[in-house]
C-alpha atoms as a PDB file:
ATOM      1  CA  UNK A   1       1.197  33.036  11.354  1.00  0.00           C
ATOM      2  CA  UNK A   2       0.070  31.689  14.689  1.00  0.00           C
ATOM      3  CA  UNK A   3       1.743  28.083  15.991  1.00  0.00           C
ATOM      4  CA  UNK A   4      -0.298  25.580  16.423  1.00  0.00           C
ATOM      5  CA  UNK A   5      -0.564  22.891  19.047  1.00  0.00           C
ATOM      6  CA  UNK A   6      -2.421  19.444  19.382  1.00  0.00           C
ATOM      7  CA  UNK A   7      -3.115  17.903  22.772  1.00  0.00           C
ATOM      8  CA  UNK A   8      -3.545  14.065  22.608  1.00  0.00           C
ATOM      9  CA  UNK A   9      -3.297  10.866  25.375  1.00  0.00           C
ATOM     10  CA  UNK A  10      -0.236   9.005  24.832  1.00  0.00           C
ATOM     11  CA  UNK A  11      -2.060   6.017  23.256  1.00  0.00           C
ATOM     12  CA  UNK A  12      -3.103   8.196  20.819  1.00  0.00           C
ATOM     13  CA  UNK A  13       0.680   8.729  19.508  1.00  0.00           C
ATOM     14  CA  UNK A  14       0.443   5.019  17.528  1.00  0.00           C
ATOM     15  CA  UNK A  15      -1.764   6.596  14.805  1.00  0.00           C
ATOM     16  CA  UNK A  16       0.607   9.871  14.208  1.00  0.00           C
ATOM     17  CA  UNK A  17       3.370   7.858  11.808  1.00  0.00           C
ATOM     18  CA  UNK A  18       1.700   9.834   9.358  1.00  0.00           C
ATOM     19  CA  UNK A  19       3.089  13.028  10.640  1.00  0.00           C
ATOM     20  CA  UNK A  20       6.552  11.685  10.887  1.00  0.00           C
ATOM     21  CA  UNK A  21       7.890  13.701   7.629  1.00  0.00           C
ATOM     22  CA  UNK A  22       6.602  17.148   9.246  1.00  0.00           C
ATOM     23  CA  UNK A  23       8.639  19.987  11.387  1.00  0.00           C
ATOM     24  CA  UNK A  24       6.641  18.777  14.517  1.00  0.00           C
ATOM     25  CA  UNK A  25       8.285  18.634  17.742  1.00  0.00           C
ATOM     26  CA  UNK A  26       6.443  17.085  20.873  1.00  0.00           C
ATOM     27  CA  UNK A  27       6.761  17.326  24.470  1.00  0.00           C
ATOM     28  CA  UNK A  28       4.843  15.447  27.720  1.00  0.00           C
ATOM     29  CA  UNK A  29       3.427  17.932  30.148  1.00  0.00           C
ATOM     30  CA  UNK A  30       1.336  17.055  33.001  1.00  0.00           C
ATOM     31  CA  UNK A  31       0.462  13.249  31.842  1.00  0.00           C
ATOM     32  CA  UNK A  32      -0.414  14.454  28.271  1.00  0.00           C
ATOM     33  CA  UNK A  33       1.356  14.697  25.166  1.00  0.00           C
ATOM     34  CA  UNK A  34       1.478  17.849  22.918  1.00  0.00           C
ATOM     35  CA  UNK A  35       2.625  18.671  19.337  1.00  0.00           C
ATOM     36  CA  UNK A  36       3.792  21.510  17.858  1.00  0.00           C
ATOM     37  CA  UNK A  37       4.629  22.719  14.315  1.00  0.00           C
ATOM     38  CA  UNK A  38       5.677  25.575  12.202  1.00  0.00           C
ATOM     39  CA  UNK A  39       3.955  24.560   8.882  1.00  0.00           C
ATOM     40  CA  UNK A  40       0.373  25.993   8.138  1.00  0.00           C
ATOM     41  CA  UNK A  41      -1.872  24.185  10.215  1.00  0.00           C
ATOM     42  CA  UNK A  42      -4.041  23.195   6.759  1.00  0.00           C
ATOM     43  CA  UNK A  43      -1.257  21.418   5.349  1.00  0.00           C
ATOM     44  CA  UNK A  44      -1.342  18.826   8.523  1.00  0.00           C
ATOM     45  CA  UNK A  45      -4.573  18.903   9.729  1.00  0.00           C
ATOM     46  CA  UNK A  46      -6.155  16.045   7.552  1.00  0.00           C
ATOM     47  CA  UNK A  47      -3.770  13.882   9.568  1.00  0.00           C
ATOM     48  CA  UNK A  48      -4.254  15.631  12.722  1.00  0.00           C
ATOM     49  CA  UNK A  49      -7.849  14.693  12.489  1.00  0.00           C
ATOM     50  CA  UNK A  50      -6.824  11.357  12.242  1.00  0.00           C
ATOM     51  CA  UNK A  51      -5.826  11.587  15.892  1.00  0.00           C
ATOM     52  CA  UNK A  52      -8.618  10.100  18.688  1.00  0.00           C
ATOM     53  CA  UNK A  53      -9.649  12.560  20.664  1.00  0.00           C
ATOM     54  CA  UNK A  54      -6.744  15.015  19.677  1.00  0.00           C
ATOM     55  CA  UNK A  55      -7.937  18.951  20.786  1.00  0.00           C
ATOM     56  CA  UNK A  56      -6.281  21.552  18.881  1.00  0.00           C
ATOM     57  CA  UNK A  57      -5.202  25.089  20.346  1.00  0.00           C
ATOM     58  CA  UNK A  58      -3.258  28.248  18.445  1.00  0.00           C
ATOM     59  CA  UNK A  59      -0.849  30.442  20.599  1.00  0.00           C
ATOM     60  CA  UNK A  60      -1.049  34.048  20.978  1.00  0.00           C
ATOM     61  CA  UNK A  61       1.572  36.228  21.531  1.00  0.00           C
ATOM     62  CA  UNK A  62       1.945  35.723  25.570  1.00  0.00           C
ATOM     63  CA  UNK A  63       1.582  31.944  24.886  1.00  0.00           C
ATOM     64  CA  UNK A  64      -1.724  31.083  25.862  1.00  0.00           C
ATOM     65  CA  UNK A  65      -3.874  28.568  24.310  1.00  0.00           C
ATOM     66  CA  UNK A  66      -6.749  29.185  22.068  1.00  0.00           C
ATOM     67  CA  UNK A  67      -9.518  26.256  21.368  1.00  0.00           C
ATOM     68  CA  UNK A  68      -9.478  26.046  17.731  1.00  0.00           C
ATOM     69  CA  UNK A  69     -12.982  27.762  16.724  1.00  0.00           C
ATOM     70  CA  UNK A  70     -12.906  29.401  20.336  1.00  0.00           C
ATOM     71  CA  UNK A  71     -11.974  33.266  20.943  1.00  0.00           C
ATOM     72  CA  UNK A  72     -10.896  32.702  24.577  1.00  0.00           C
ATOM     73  CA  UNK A  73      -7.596  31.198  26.039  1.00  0.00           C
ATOM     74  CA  UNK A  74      -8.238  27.684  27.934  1.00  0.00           C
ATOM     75  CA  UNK A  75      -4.400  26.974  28.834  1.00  0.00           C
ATOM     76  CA  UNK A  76      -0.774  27.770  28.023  1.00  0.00           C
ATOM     77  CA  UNK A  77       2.394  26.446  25.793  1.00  0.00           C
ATOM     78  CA  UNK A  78       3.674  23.382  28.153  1.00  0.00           C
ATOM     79  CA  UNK A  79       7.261  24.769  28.934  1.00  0.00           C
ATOM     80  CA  UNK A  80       8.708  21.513  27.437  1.00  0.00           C
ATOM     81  CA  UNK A  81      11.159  20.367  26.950  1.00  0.00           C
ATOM     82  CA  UNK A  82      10.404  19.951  23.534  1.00  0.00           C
ATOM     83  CA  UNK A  83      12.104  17.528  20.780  1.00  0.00           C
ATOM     84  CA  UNK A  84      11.567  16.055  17.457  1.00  0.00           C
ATOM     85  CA  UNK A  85       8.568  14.235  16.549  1.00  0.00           C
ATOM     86  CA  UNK A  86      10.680  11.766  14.322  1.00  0.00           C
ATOM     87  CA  UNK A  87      12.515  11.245  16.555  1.00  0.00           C
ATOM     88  CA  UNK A  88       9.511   9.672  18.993  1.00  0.00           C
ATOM     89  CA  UNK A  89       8.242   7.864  15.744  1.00  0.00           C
ATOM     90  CA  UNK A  90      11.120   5.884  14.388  1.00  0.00           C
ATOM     91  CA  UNK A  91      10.026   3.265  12.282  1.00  0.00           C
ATOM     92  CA  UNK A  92      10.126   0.063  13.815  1.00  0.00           C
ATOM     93  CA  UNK A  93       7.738  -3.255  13.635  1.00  0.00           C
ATOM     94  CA  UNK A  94       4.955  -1.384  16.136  1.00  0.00           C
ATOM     95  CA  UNK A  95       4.781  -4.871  18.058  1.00  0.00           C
ATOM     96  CA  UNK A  96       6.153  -6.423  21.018  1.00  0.00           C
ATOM     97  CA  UNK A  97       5.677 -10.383  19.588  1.00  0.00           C
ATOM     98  CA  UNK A  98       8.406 -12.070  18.792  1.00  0.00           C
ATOM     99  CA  UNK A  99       8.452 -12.953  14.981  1.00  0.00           C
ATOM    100  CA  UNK A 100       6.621 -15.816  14.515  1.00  0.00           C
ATOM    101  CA  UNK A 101       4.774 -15.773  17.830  1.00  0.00           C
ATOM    102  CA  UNK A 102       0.951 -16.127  18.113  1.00  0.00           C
ATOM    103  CA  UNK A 103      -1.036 -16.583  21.377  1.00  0.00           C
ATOM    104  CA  UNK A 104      -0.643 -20.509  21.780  1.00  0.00           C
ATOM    105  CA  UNK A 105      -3.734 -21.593  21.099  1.00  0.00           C
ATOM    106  CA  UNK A 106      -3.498 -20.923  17.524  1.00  0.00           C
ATOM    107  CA  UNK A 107      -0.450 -21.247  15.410  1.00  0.00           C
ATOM    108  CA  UNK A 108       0.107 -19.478  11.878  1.00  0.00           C
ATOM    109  CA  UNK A 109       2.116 -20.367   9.267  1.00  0.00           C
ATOM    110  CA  UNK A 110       2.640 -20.183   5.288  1.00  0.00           C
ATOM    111  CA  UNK A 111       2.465 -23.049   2.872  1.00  0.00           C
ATOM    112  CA  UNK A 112       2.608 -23.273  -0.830  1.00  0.00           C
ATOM    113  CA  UNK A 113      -0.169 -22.094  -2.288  1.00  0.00           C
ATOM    114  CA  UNK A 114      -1.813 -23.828  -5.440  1.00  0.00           C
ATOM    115  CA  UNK A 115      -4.103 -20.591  -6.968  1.00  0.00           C
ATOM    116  CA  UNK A 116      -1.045 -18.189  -7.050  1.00  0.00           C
ATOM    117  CA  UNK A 117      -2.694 -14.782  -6.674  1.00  0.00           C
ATOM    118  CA  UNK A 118      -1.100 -11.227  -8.446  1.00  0.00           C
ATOM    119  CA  UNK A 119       1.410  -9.006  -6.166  1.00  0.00           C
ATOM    120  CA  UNK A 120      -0.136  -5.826  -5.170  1.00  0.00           C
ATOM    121  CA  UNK A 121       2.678  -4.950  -2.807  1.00  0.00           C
ATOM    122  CA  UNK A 122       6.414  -5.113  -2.881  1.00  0.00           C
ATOM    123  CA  UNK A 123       8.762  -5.284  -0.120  1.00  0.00           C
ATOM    124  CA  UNK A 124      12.329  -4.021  -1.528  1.00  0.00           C
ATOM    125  CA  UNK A 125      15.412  -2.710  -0.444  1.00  0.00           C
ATOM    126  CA  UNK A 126      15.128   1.223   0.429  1.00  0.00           C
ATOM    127  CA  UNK A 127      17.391   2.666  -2.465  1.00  0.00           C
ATOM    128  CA  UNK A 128      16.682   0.503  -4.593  1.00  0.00           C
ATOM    129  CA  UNK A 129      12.748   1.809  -4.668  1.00  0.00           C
ATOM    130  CA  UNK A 130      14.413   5.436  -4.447  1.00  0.00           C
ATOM    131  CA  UNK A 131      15.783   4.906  -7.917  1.00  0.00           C
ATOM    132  CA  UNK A 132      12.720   3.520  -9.324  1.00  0.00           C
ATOM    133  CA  UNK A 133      10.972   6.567  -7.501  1.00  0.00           C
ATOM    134  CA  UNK A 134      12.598   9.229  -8.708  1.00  0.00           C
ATOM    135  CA  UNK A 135      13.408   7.833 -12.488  1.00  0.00           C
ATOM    136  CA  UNK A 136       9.905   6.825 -13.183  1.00  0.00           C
ATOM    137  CA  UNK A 137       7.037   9.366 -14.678  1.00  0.00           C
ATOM    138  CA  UNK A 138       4.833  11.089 -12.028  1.00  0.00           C
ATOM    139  CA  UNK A 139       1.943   9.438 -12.939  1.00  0.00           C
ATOM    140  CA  UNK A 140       3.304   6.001 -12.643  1.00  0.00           C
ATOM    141  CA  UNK A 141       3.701   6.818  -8.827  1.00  0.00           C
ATOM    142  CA  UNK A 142       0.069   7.797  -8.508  1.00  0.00           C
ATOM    143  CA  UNK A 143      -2.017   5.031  -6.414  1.00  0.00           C
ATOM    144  CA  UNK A 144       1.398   3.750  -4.254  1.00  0.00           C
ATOM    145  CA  UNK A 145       2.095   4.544  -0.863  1.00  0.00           C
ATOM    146  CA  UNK A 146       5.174   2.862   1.216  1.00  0.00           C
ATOM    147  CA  UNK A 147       6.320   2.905   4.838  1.00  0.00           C
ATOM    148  CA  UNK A 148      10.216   2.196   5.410  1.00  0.00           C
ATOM    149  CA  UNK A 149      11.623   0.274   8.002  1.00  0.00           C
ATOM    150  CA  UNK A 150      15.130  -1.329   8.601  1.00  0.00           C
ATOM    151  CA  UNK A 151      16.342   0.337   4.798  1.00  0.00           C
ATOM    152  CA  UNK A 152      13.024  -1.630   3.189  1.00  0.00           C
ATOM    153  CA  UNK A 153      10.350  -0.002   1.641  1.00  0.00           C
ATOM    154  CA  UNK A 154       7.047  -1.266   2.025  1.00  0.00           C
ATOM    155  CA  UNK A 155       5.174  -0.269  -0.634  1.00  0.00           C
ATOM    156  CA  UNK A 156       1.262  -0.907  -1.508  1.00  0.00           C
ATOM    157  CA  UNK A 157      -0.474  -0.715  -4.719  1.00  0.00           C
ATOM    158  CA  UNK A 158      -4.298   0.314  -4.659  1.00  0.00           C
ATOM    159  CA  UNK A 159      -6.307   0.024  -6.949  1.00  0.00           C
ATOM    160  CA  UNK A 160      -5.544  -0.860 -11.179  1.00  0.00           C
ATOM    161  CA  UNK A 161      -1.580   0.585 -10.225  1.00  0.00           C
ATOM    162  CA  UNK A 162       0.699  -2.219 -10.190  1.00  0.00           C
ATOM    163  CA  UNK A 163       3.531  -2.832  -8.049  1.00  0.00           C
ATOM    164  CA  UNK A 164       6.727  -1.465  -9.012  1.00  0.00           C
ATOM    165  CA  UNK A 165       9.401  -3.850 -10.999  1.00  0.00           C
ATOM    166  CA  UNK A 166      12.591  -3.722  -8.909  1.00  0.00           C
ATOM    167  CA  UNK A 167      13.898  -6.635  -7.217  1.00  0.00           C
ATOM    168  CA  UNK A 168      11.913  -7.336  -3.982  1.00  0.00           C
ATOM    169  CA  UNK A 169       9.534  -9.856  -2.389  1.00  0.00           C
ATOM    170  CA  UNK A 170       6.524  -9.599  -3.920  1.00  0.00           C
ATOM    171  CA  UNK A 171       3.403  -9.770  -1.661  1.00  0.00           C
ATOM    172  CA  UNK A 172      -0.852 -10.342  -1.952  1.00  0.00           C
ATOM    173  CA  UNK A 173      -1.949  -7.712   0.528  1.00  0.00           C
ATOM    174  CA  UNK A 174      -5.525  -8.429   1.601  1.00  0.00           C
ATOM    175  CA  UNK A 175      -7.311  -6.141   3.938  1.00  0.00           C
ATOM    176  CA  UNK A 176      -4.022  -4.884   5.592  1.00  0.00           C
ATOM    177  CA  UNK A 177      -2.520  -8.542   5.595  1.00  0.00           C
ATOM    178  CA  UNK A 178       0.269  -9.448   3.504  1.00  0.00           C
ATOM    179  CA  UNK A 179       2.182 -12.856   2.706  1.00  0.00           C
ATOM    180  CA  UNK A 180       4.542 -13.284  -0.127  1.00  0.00           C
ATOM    181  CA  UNK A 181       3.086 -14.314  -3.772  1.00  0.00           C
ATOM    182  CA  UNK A 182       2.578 -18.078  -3.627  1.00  0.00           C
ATOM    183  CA  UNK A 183       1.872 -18.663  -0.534  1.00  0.00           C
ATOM    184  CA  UNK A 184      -1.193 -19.168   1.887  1.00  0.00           C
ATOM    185  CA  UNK A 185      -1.923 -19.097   5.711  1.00  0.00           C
ATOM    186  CA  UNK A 186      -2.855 -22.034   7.431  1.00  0.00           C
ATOM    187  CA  UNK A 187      -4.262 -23.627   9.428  1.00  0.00           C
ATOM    188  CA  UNK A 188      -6.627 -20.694   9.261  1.00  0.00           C
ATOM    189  CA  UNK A 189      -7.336 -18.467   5.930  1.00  0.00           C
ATOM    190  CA  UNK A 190      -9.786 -16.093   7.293  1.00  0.00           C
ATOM    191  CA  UNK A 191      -8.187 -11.955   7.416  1.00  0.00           C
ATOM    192  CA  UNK A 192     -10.138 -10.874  10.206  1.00  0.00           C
ATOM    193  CA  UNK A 193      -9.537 -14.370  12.496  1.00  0.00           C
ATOM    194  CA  UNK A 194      -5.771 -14.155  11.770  1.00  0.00           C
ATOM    195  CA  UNK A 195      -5.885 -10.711  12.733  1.00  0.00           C
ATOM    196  CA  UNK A 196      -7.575 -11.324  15.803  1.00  0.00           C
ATOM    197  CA  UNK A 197      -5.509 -14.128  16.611  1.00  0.00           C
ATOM    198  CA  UNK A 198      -2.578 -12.606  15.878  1.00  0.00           C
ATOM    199  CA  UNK A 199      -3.382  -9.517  18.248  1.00  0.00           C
ATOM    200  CA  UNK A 200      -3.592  -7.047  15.569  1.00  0.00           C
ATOM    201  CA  UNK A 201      -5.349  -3.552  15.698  1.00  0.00           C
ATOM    202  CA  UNK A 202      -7.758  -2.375  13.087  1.00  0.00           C
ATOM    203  CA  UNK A 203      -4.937  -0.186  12.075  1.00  0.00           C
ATOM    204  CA  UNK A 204      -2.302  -2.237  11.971  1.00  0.00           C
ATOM    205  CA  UNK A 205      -0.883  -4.095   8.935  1.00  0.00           C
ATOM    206  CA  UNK A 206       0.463  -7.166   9.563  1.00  0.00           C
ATOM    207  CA  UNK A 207       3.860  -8.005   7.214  1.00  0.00           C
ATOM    208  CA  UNK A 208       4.425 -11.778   7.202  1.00  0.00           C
ATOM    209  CA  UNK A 209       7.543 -13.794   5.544  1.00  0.00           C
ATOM    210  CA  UNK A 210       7.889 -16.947   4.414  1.00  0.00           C
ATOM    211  CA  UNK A 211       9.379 -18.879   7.329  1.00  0.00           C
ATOM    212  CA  UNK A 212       5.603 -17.803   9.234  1.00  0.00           C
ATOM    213  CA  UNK A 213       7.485 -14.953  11.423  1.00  0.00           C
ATOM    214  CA  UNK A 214       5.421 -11.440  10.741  1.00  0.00           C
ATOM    215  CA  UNK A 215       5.440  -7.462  11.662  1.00  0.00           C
ATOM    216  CA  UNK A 216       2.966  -5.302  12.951  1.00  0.00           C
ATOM    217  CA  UNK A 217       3.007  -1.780  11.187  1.00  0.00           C
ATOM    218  CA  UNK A 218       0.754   1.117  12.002  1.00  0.00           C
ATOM    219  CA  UNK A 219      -0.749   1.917   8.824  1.00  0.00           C
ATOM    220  CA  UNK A 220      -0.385   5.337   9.924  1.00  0.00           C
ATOM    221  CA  UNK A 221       3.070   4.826   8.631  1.00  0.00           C
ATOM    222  CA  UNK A 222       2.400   4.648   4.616  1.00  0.00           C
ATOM    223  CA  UNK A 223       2.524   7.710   3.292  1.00  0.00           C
ATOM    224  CA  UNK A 224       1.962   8.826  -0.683  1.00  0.00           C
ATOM    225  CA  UNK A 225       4.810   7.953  -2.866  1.00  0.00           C
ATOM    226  CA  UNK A 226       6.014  11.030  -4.101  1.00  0.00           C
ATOM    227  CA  UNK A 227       9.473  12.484  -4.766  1.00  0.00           C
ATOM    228  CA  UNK A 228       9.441  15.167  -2.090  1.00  0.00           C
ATOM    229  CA  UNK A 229       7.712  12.158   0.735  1.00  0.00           C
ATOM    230  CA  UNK A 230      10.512  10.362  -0.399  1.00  0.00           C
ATOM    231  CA  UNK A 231      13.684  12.905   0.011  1.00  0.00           C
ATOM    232  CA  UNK A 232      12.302  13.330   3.337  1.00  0.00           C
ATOM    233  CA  UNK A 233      12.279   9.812   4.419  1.00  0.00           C
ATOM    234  CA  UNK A 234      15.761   9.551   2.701  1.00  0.00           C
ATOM    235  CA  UNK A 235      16.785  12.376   4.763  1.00  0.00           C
ATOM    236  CA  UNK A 236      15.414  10.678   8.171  1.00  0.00           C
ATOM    237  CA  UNK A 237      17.107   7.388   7.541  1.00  0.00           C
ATOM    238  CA  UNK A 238      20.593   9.148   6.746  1.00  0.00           C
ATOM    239  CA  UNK A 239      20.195  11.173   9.811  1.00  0.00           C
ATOM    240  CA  UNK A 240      20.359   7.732  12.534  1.00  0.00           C
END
């Protein structure tokens, strides 16, 4: 089986969280950034794709390069070093705002709402999920996906699959937006104007808590919830 490579910009790396539970390793050659696995290119290249403007080679046997598509070499395997993708993605709030901070000119916070609307996310403790994870039926999994960060799972319902019942805060998640259940924003409601005032890319999915502080998260980051996603991320957090 050939090895694969992807070559990407490095501002391209903030929508790869999906790729976080593969054997990819990465390396920056010559003011790009390439990846590398050993699984079969088909199982990874849905999220590859996912990647702007990512160009995708296979090695031959003397290293070289092949386009994807293309019979003839356009470059070689960058000589590295070369290191664990996870290890370049760990999980943290992708965002260098302060909790709590907005640009001045607009200030966010939460306030009691009085139309309570039904949780369709969760934010729990890490194991805790795990157990619910692995004891419930397959099926009940289908239509959740989670990101983990700090031992919390972050996990989203879509849509007629309800949020787990563990212990957890219980969240409304609207368009990539979520506050806990009974609560609002104010002074402004609007998703897409708190997004913009809060600095927040398309892709990113703003966590808020009650005291008004909030995390940005690539959404990149949520993955399936299934019991072999999960032993991996286990895995990860046990290796820090």
């Amino acid at each position: 089986m050939k090895q694969w490579l992807v070559r990407l910009q490095q501002e391209a790396l903030r929508h790869a969280g999906g790729l976080r539970l593969q054997a990819i390793e990465i390396c920056e050659h010559g003011g790009e950034v390439w990846l590398r696995g050993s699984a079969p290119f088909e199982s990874v290249e849905p999220l590859i794709r996912r990647l702007p403007g990512a160009e995708r080679f296979f090695a031959d046997e003397e290293g070289r390069l092949v386009p994807q598509g293309k019979s003839v070499p356009t470059a070689k395997v960058p000589p590295g070093p070369w290191s664990p993708l996870k290890d370049a993605l760990r999980l943290q709030p992708q965002i260098a705002l302060l909790p709590g901070t907005a640009p001045e000119r607009v200030k966010i916070t939460l306030i009691r709402s009085e139309h309570p609307r039904e949780a369709n996310a969760l934010l729990a403790n890490l194991h805790k999920f795990a157990r619910f994870v692995i004891n419930a039926p397959v099926v009940r999994l289908r239509g959740l996906s989670f990101a983990v960060n700090k031992q919390r799972a972050i996990v989203r319902a879509s849509g007629n699959t309800p949020v787990p019942p563990i212990p957890g805060v219980y969240l409304v998640d609207e368009s990539g937006l979520a506050i806990p259940c009974g609560f609002e924003m104010s002074p402004i409601r609007d998703v897409a104007v708190v997004r913009a005032a809060l600095g927040a890319a398309p892709d990113e999915y703003i966590l808020f808590s009650e005291d008004g502080g909030f995390e940005l998260i690539s959404a990149a980051d949520f993955a399936p919830v299934t019991r072999s996603s999960l032993r991996a991320t286990l895995a990860q957090e046990a290796a820090r």
